[in-house]
C-alpha atoms as a PDB file:
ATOM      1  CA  UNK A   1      -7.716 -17.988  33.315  1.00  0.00           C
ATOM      2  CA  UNK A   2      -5.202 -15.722  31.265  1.00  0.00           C
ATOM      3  CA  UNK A   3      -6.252 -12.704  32.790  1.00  0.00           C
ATOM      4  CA  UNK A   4      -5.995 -14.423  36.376  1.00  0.00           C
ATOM      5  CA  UNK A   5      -2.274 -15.479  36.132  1.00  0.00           C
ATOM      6  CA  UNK A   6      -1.636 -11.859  34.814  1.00  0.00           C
ATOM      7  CA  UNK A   7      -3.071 -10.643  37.975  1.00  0.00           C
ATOM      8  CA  UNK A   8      -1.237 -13.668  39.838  1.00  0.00           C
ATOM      9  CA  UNK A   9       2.159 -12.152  38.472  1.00  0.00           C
ATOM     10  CA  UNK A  10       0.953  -8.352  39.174  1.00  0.00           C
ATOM     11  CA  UNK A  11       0.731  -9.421  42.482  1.00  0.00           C
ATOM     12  CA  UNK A  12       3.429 -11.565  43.196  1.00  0.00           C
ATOM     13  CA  UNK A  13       5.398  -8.293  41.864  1.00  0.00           C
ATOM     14  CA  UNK A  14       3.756  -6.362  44.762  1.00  0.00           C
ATOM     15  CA  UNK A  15       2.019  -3.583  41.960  1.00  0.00           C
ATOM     16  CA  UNK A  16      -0.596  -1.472  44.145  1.00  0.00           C
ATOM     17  CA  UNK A  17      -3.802  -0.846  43.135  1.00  0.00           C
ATOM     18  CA  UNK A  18      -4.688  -4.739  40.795  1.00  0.00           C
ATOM     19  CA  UNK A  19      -8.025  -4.009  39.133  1.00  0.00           C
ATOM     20  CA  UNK A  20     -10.344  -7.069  40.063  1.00  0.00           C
ATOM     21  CA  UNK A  21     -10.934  -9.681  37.147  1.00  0.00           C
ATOM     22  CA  UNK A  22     -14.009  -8.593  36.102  1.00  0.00           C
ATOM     23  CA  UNK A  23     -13.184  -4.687  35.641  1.00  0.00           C
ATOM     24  CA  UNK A  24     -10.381  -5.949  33.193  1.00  0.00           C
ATOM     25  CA  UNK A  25     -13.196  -7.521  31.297  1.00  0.00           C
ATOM     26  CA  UNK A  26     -15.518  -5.036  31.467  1.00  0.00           C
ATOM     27  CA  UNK A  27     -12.315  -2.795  29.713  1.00  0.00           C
ATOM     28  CA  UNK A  28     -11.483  -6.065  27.679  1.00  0.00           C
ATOM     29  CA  UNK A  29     -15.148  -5.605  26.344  1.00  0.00           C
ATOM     30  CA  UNK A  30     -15.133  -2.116  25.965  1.00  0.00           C
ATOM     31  CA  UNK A  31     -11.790  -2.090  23.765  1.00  0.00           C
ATOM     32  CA  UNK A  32     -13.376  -5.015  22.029  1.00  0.00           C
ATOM     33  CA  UNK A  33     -16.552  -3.656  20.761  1.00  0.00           C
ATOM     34  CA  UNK A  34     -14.633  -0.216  19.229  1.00  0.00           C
ATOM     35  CA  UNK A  35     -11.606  -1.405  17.900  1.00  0.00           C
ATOM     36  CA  UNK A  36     -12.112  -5.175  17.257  1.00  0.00           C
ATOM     37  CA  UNK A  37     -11.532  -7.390  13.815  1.00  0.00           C
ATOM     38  CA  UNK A  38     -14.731  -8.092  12.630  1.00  0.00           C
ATOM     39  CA  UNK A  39     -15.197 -11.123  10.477  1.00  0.00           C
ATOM     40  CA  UNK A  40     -17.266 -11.675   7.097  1.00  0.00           C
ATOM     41  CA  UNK A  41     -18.796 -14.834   6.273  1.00  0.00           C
ATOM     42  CA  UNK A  42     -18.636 -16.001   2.771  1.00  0.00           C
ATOM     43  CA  UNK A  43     -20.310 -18.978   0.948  1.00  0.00           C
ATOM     44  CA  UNK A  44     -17.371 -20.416  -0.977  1.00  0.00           C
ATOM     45  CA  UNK A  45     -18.131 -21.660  -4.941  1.00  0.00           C
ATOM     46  CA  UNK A  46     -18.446 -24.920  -3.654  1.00  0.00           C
ATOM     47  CA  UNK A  47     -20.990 -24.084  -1.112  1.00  0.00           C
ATOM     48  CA  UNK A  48     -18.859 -24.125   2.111  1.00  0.00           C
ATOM     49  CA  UNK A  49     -19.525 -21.285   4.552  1.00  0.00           C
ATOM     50  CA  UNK A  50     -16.099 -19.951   6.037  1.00  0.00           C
ATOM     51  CA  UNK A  51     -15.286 -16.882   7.687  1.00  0.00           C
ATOM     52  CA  UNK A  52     -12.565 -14.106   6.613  1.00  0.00           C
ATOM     53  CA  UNK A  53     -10.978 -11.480   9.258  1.00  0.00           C
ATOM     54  CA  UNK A  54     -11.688  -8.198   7.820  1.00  0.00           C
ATOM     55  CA  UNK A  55      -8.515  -6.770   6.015  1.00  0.00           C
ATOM     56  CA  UNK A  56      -9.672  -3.101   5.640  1.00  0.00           C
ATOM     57  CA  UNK A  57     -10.028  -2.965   9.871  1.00  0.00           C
ATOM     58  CA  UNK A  58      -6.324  -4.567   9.807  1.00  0.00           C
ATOM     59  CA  UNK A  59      -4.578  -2.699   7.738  1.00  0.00           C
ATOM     60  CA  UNK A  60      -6.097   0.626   9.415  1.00  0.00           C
ATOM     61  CA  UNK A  61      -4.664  -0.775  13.126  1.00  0.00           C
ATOM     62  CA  UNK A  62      -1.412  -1.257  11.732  1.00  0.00           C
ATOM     63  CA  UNK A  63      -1.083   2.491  10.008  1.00  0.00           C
ATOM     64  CA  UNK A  64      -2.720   3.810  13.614  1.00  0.00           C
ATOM     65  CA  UNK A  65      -0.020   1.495  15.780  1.00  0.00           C
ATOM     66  CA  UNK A  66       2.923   4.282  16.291  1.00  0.00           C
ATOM     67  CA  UNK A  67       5.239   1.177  17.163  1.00  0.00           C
ATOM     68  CA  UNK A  68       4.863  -0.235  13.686  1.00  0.00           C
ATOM     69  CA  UNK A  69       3.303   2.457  10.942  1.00  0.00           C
ATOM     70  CA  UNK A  70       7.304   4.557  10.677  1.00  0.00           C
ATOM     71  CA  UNK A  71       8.697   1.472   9.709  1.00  0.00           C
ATOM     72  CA  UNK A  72       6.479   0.837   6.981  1.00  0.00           C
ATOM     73  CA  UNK A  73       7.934   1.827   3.485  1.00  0.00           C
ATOM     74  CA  UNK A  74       5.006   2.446   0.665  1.00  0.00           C
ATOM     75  CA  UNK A  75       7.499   3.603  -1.999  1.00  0.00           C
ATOM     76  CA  UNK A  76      10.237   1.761  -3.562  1.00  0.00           C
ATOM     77  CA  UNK A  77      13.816   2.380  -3.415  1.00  0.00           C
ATOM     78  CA  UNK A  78      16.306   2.797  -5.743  1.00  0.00           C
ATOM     79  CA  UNK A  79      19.193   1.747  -3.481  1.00  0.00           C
ATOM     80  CA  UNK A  80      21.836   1.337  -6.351  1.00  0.00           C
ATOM     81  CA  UNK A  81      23.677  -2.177  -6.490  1.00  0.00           C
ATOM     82  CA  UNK A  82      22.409  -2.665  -2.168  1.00  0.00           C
ATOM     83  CA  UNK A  83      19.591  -5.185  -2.047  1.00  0.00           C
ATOM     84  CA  UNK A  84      18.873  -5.841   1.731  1.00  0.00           C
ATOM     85  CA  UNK A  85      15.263  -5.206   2.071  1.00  0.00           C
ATOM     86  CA  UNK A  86      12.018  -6.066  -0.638  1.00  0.00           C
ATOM     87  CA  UNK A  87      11.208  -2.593  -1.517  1.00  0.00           C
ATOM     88  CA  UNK A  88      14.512  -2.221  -3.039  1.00  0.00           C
ATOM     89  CA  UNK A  89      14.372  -4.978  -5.512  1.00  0.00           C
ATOM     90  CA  UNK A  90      13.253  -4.418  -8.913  1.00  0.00           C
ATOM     91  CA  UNK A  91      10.156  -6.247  -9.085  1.00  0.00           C
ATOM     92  CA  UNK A  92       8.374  -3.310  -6.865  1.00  0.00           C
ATOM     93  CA  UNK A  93      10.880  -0.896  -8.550  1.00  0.00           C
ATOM     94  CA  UNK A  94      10.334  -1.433 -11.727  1.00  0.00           C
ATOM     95  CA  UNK A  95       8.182  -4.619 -12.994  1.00  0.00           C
ATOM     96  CA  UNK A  96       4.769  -3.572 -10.705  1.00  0.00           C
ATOM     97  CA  UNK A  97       2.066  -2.007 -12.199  1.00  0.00           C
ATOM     98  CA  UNK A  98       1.925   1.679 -11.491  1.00  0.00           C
ATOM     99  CA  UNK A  99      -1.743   1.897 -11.183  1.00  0.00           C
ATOM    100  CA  UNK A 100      -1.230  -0.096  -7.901  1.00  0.00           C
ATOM    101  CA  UNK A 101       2.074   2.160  -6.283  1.00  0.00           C
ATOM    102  CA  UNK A 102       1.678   4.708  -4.192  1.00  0.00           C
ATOM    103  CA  UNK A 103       0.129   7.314  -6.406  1.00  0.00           C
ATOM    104  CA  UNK A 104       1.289  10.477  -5.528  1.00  0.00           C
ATOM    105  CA  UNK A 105       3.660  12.934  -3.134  1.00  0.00           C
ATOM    106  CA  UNK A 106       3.154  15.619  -1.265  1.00  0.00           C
ATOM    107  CA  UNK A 107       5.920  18.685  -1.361  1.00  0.00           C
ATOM    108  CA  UNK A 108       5.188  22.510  -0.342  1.00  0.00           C
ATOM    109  CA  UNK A 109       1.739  21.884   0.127  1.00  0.00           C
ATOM    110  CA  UNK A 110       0.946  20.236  -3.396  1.00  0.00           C
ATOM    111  CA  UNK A 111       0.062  17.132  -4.329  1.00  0.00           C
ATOM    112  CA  UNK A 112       1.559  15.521  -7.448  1.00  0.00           C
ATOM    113  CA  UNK A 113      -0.131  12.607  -8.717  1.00  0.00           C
ATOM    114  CA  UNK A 114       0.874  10.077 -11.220  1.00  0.00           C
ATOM    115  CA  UNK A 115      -0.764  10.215 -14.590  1.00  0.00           C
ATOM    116  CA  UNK A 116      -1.220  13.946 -14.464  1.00  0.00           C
ATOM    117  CA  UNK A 117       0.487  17.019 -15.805  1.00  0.00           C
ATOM    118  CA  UNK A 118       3.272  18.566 -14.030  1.00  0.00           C
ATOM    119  CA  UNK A 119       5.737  21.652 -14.789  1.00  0.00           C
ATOM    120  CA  UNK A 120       9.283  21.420 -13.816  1.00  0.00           C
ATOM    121  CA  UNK A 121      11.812  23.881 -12.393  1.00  0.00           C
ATOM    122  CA  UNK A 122      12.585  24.896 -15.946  1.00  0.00           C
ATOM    123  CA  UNK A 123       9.579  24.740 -17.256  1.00  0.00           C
ATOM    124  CA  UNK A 124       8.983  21.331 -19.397  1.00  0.00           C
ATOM    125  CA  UNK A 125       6.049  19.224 -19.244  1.00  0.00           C
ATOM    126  CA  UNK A 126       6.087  16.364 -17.745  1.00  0.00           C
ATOM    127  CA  UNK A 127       3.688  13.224 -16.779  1.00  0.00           C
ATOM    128  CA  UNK A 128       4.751  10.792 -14.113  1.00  0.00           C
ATOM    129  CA  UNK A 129       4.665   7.195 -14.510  1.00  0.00           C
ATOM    130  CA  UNK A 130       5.851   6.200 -10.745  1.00  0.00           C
ATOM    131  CA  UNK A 131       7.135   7.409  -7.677  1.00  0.00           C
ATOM    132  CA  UNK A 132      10.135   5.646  -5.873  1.00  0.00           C
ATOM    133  CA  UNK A 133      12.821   6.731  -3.581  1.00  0.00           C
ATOM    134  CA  UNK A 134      16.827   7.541  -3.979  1.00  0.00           C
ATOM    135  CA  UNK A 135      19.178   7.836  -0.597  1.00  0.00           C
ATOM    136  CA  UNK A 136      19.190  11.209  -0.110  1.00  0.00           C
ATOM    137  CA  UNK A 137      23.408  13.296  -0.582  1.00  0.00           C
ATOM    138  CA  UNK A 138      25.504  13.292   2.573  1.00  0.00           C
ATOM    139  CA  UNK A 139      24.732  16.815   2.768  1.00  0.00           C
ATOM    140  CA  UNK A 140      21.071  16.472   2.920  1.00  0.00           C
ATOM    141  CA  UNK A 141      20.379  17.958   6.823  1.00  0.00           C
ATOM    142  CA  UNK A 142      16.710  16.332   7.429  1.00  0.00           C
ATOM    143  CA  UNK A 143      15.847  13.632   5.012  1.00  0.00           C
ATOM    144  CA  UNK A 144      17.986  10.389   4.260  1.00  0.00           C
ATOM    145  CA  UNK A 145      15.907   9.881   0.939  1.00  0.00           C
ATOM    146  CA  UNK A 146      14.818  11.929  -1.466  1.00  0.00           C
ATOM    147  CA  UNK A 147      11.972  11.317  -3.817  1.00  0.00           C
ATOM    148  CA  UNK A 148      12.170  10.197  -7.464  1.00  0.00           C
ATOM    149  CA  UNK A 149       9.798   9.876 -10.246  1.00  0.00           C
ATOM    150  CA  UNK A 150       9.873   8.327 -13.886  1.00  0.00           C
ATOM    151  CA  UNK A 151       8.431  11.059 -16.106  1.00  0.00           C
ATOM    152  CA  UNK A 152       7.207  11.380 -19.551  1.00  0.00           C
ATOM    153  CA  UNK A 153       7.899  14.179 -21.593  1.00  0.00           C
ATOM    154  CA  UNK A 154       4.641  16.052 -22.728  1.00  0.00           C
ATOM    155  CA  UNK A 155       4.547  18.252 -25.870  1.00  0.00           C
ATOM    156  CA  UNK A 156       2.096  21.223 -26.004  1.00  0.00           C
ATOM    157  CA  UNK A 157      -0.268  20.685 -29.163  1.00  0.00           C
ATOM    158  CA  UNK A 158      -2.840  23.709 -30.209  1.00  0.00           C
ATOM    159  CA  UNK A 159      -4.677  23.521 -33.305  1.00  0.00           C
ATOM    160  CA  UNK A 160      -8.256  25.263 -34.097  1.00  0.00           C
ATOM    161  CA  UNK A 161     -10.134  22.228 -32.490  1.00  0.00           C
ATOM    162  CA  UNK A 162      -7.437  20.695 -29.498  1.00  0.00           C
ATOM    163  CA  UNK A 163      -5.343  22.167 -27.225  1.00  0.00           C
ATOM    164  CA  UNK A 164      -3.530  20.009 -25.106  1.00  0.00           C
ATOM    165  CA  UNK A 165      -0.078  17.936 -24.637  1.00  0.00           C
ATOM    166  CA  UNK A 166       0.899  15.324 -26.842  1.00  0.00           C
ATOM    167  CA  UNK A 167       2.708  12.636 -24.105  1.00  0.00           C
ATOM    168  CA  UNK A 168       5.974  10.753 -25.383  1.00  0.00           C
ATOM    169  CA  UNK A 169       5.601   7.127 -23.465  1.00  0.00           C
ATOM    170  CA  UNK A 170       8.715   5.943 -25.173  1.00  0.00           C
ATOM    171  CA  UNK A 171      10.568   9.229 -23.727  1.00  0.00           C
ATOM    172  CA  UNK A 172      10.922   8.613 -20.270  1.00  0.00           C
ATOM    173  CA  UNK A 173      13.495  10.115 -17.647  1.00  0.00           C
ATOM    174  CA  UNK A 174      13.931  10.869 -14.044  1.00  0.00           C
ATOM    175  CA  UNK A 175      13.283  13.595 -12.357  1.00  0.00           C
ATOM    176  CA  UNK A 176      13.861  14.335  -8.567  1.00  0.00           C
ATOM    177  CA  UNK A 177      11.067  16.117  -6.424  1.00  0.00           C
ATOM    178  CA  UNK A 178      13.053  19.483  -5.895  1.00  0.00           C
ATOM    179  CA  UNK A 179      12.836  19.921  -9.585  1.00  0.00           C
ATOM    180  CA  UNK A 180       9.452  20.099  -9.293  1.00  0.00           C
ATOM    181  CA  UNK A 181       7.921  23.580  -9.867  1.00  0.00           C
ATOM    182  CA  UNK A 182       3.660  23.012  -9.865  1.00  0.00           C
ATOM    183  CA  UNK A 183       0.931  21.394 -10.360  1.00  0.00           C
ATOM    184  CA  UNK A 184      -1.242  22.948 -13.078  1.00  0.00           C
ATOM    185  CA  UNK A 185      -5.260  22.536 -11.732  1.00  0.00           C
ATOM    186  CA  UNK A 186      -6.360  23.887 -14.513  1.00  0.00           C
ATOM    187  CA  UNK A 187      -4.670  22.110 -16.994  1.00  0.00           C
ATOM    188  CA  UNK A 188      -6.131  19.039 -19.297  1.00  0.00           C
ATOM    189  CA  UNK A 189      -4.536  16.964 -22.091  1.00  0.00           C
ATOM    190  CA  UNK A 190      -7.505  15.836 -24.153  1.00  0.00           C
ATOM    191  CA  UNK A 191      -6.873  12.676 -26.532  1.00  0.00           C
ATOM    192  CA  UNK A 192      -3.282  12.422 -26.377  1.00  0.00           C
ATOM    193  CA  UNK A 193      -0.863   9.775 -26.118  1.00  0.00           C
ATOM    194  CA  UNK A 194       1.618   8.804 -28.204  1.00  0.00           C
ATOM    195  CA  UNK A 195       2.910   5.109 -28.690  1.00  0.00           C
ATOM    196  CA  UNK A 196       6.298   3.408 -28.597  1.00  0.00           C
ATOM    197  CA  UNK A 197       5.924   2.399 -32.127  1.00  0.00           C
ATOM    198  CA  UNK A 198       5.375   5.936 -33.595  1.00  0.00           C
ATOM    199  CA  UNK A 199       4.298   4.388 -36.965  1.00  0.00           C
ATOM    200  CA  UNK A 200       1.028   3.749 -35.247  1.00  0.00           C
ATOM    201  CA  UNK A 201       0.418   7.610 -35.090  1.00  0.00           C
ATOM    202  CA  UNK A 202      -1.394   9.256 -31.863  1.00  0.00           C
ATOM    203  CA  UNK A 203      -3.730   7.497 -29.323  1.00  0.00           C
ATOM    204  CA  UNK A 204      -6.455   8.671 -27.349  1.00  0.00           C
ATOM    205  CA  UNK A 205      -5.211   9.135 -23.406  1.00  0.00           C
ATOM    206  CA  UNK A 206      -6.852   6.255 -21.640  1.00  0.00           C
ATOM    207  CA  UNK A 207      -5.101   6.188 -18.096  1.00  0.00           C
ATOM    208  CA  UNK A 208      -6.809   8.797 -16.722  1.00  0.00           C
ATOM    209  CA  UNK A 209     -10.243  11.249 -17.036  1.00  0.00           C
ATOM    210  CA  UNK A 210      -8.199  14.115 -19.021  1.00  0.00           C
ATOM    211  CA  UNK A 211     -10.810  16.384 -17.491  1.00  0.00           C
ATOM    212  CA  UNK A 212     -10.605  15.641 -13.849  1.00  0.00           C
ATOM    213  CA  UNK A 213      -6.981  13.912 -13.523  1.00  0.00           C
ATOM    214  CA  UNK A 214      -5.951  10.669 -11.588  1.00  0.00           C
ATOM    215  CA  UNK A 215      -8.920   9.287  -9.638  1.00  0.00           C
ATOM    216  CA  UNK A 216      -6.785   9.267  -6.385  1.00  0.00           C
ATOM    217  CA  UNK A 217      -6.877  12.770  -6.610  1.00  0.00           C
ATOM    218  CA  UNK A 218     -10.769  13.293  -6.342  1.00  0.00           C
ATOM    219  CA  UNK A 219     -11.164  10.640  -3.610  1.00  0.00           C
ATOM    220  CA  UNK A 220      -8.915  11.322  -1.518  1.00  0.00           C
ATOM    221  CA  UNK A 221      -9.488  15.322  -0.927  1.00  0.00           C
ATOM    222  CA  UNK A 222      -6.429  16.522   0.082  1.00  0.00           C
ATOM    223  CA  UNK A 223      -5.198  13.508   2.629  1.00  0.00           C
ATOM    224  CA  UNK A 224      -2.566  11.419   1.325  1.00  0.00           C
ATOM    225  CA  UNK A 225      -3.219   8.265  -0.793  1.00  0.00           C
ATOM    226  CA  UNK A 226      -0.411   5.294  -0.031  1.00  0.00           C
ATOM    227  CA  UNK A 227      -0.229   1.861  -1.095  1.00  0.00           C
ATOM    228  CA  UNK A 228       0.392  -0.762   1.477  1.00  0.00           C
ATOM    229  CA  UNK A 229       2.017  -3.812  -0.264  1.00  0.00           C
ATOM    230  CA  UNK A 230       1.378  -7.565   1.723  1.00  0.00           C
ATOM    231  CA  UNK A 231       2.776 -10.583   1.735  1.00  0.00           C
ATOM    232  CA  UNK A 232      -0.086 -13.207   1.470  1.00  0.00           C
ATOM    233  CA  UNK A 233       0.538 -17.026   1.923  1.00  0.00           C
ATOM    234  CA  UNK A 234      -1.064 -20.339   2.671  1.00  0.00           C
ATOM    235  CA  UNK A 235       0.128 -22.877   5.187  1.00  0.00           C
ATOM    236  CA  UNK A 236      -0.895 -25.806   7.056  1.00  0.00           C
ATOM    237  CA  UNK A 237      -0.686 -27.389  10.125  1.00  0.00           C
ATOM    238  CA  UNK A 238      -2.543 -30.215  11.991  1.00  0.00           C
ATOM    239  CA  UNK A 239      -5.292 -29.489  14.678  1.00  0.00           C
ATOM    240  CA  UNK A 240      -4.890 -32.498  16.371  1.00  0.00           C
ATOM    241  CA  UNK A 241      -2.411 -33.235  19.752  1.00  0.00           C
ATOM    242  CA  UNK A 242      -1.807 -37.163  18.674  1.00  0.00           C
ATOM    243  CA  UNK A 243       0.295 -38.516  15.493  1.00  0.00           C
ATOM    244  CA  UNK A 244      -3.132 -38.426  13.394  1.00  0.00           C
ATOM    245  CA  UNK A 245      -2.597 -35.867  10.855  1.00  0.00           C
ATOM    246  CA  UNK A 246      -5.892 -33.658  10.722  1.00  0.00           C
ATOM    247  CA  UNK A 247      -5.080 -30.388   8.103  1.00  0.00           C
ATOM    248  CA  UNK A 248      -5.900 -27.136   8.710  1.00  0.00           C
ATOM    249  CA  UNK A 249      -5.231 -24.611   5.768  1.00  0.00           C
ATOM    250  CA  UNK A 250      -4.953 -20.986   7.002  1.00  0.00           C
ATOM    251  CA  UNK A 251      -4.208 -17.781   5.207  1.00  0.00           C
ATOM    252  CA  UNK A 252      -2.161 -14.974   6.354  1.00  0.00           C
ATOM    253  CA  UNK A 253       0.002 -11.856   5.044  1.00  0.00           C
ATOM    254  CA  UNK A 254       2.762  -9.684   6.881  1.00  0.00           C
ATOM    255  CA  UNK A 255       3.428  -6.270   5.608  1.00  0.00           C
ATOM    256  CA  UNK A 256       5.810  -6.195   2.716  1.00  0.00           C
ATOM    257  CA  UNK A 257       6.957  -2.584   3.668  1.00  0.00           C
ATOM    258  CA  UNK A 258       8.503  -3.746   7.083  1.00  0.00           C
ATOM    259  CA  UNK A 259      12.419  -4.404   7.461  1.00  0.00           C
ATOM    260  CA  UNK A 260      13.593  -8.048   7.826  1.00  0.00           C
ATOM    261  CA  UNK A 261      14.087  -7.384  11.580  1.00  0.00           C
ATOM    262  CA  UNK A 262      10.464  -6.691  12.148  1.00  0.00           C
ATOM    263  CA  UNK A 263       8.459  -8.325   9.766  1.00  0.00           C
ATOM    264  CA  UNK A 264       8.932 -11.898  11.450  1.00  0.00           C
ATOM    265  CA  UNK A 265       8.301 -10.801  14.702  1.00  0.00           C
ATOM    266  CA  UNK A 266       4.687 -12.959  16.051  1.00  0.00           C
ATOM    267  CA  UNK A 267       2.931  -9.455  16.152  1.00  0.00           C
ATOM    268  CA  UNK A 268       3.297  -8.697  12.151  1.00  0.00           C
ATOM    269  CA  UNK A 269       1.761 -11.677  11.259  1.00  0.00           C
ATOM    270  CA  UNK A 270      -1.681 -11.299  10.794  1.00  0.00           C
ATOM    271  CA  UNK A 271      -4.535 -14.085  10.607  1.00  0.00           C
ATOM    272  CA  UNK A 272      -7.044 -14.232   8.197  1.00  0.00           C
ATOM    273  CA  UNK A 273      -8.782 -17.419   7.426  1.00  0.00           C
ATOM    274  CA  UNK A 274      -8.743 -20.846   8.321  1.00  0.00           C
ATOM    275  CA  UNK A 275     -10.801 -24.619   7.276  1.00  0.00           C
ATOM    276  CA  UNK A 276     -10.043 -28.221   7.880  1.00  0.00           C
ATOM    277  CA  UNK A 277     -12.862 -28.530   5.446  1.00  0.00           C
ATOM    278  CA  UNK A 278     -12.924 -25.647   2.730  1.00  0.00           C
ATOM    279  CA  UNK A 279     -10.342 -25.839   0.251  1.00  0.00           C
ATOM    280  CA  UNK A 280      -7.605 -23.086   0.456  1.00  0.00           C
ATOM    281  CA  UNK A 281      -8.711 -21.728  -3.245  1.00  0.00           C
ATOM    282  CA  UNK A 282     -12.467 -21.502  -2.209  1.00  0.00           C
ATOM    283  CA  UNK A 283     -11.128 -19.392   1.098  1.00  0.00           C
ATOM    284  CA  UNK A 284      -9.558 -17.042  -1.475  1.00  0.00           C
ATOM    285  CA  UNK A 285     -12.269 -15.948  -3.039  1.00  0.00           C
ATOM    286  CA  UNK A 286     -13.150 -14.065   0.197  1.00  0.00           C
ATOM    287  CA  UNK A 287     -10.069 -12.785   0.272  1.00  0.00           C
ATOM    288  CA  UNK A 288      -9.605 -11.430  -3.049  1.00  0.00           C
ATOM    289  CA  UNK A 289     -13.233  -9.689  -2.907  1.00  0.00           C
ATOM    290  CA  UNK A 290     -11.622  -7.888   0.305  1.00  0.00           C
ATOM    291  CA  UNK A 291      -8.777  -6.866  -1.768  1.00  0.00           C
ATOM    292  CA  UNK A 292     -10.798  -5.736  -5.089  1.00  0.00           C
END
């Protein structure tokens, strides 16, 4: 029926050349089978079967769609005293975990990952903790941001059995990517970390394989590794037409990266679950085994 008022319309427009109802279906079908949402079916802990929209296959239209993927922010900002959009407040600034951020950026053809070593413009040793963003000067030609990262200082250590870097966590500053000089492949810290409390003495470097760097470095083979931050919620709403109330619970998530003038728009809401008879923390179960 949809597709026969849109060919109604075409044709009350006078368009040439309508394709017949079943040729759009036939394309319908064909678009369907390659780029559809497939959907897993779970058995919940309480032994309800319900079905989750595939996440992974979501995500992956959204970074393809050119109308929506520049918009997307997968670093935060540093915007100063401004606070107009999420990725500028300090809970993804400063509070997240930084084994979830965006791990890494990419500048003169190298990548520099988090939780590895890195030499700066004047030579110190350095190990960054995050990655976030700063407005870029009024001079700046090209870019209106520049990239930041929180660094720790890293102190070379030889001795007849360990040669390595000794890395200050309590000594942390910020550096800006232009400082950046390389990216030492060949270059390993071996058991060394050193605590806030330096009473404690020296601790063994746990964040990381010393020997082959940040993990996002090996997987992803040279493409670029970004985080894609969601909002996920619950809500209800009655499937019934009369006054009887009959509850549905449904799960969804827009993209925490988008502006506010985009991210409430119907098309970046996305649909993942829904039950009038499995309880909304059974449903995310499936959910979080998409995530994890």
């Amino acid at each position: 029926m949809q597709l026969q008022v849109i060919l109604w319309g075409l044709s009350i427009l006078s368009v040439s050349n309508i394709p017949s109802t079943w040729v759009l279906k036939d394309i319908d079908n064909s678009l369907q089978s390659q780029y559809r949402i497939p959907s897993v079916c779970y058995q919940g802990a309480l032994g309800h079967i319900y079905y989750v929209n595939y996440l992974p296959s979501i995500i992956a239209q959204e970074m393809a769609n050119p109308c929506v993927h520049p918009h997307i922010h997968h670093y935060p900002e540093d915007a100063g005293s401004q606070l107009d959009q999420p990725w500028q407040a300090s809970r993804w600034l400063c509070e997240i975990d930084p084994t979830i951020t965006t791990p890494m950026i990419c500048k003169a053809w190298q990548d520099f990952y988090v939780f590895e070593l890195m030499k700066l413009m004047d030579g110190t040793m350095v190990v960054p903790e995050h990655w976030y963003t700063k407005p870029a000067p009024q001079n700046s030609p090209h870019f209106d941001f520049e990239y930041w990262a929180c660094v720790w200082r890293a102190h070379p250590v030889t001795s007849s059995c360990t040669h390595g870097y000794v890395i200050h966590a309590y000594d942390i500053v910020e550096v800006s990517s232009p400082l950046l000089s390389m990216h030492p492949p060949n270059l390993s810290f071996h058991c060394l970390l050193a605590p806030v409390n330096i009473g404690h003495g020296v601790l063994p470097w746990t964040l990381t394989d010393p020997t082959v760097g940040n993990g996002w470095h090996v997987w992803a083979q040279g493409h670029h590794v970004l985080s894609y931050m969601i909002w996920l919620y619950c809500d209800n709403t009655s499937g019934n037409m009369s006054k009887k109330w009959n509850k549905h619970n449904s799960f969804l998530f827009t993209a925490t990266g988008l502006p506010h003038v985009m991210v409430h728009k119907e098309s970046s809401i996305h649909f993942l679950a829904m039950s009038n008879i499995v309880p909304p923390l059974e449903m995310l179960d499936g959910i979080v085994d998409q995530l994890e």
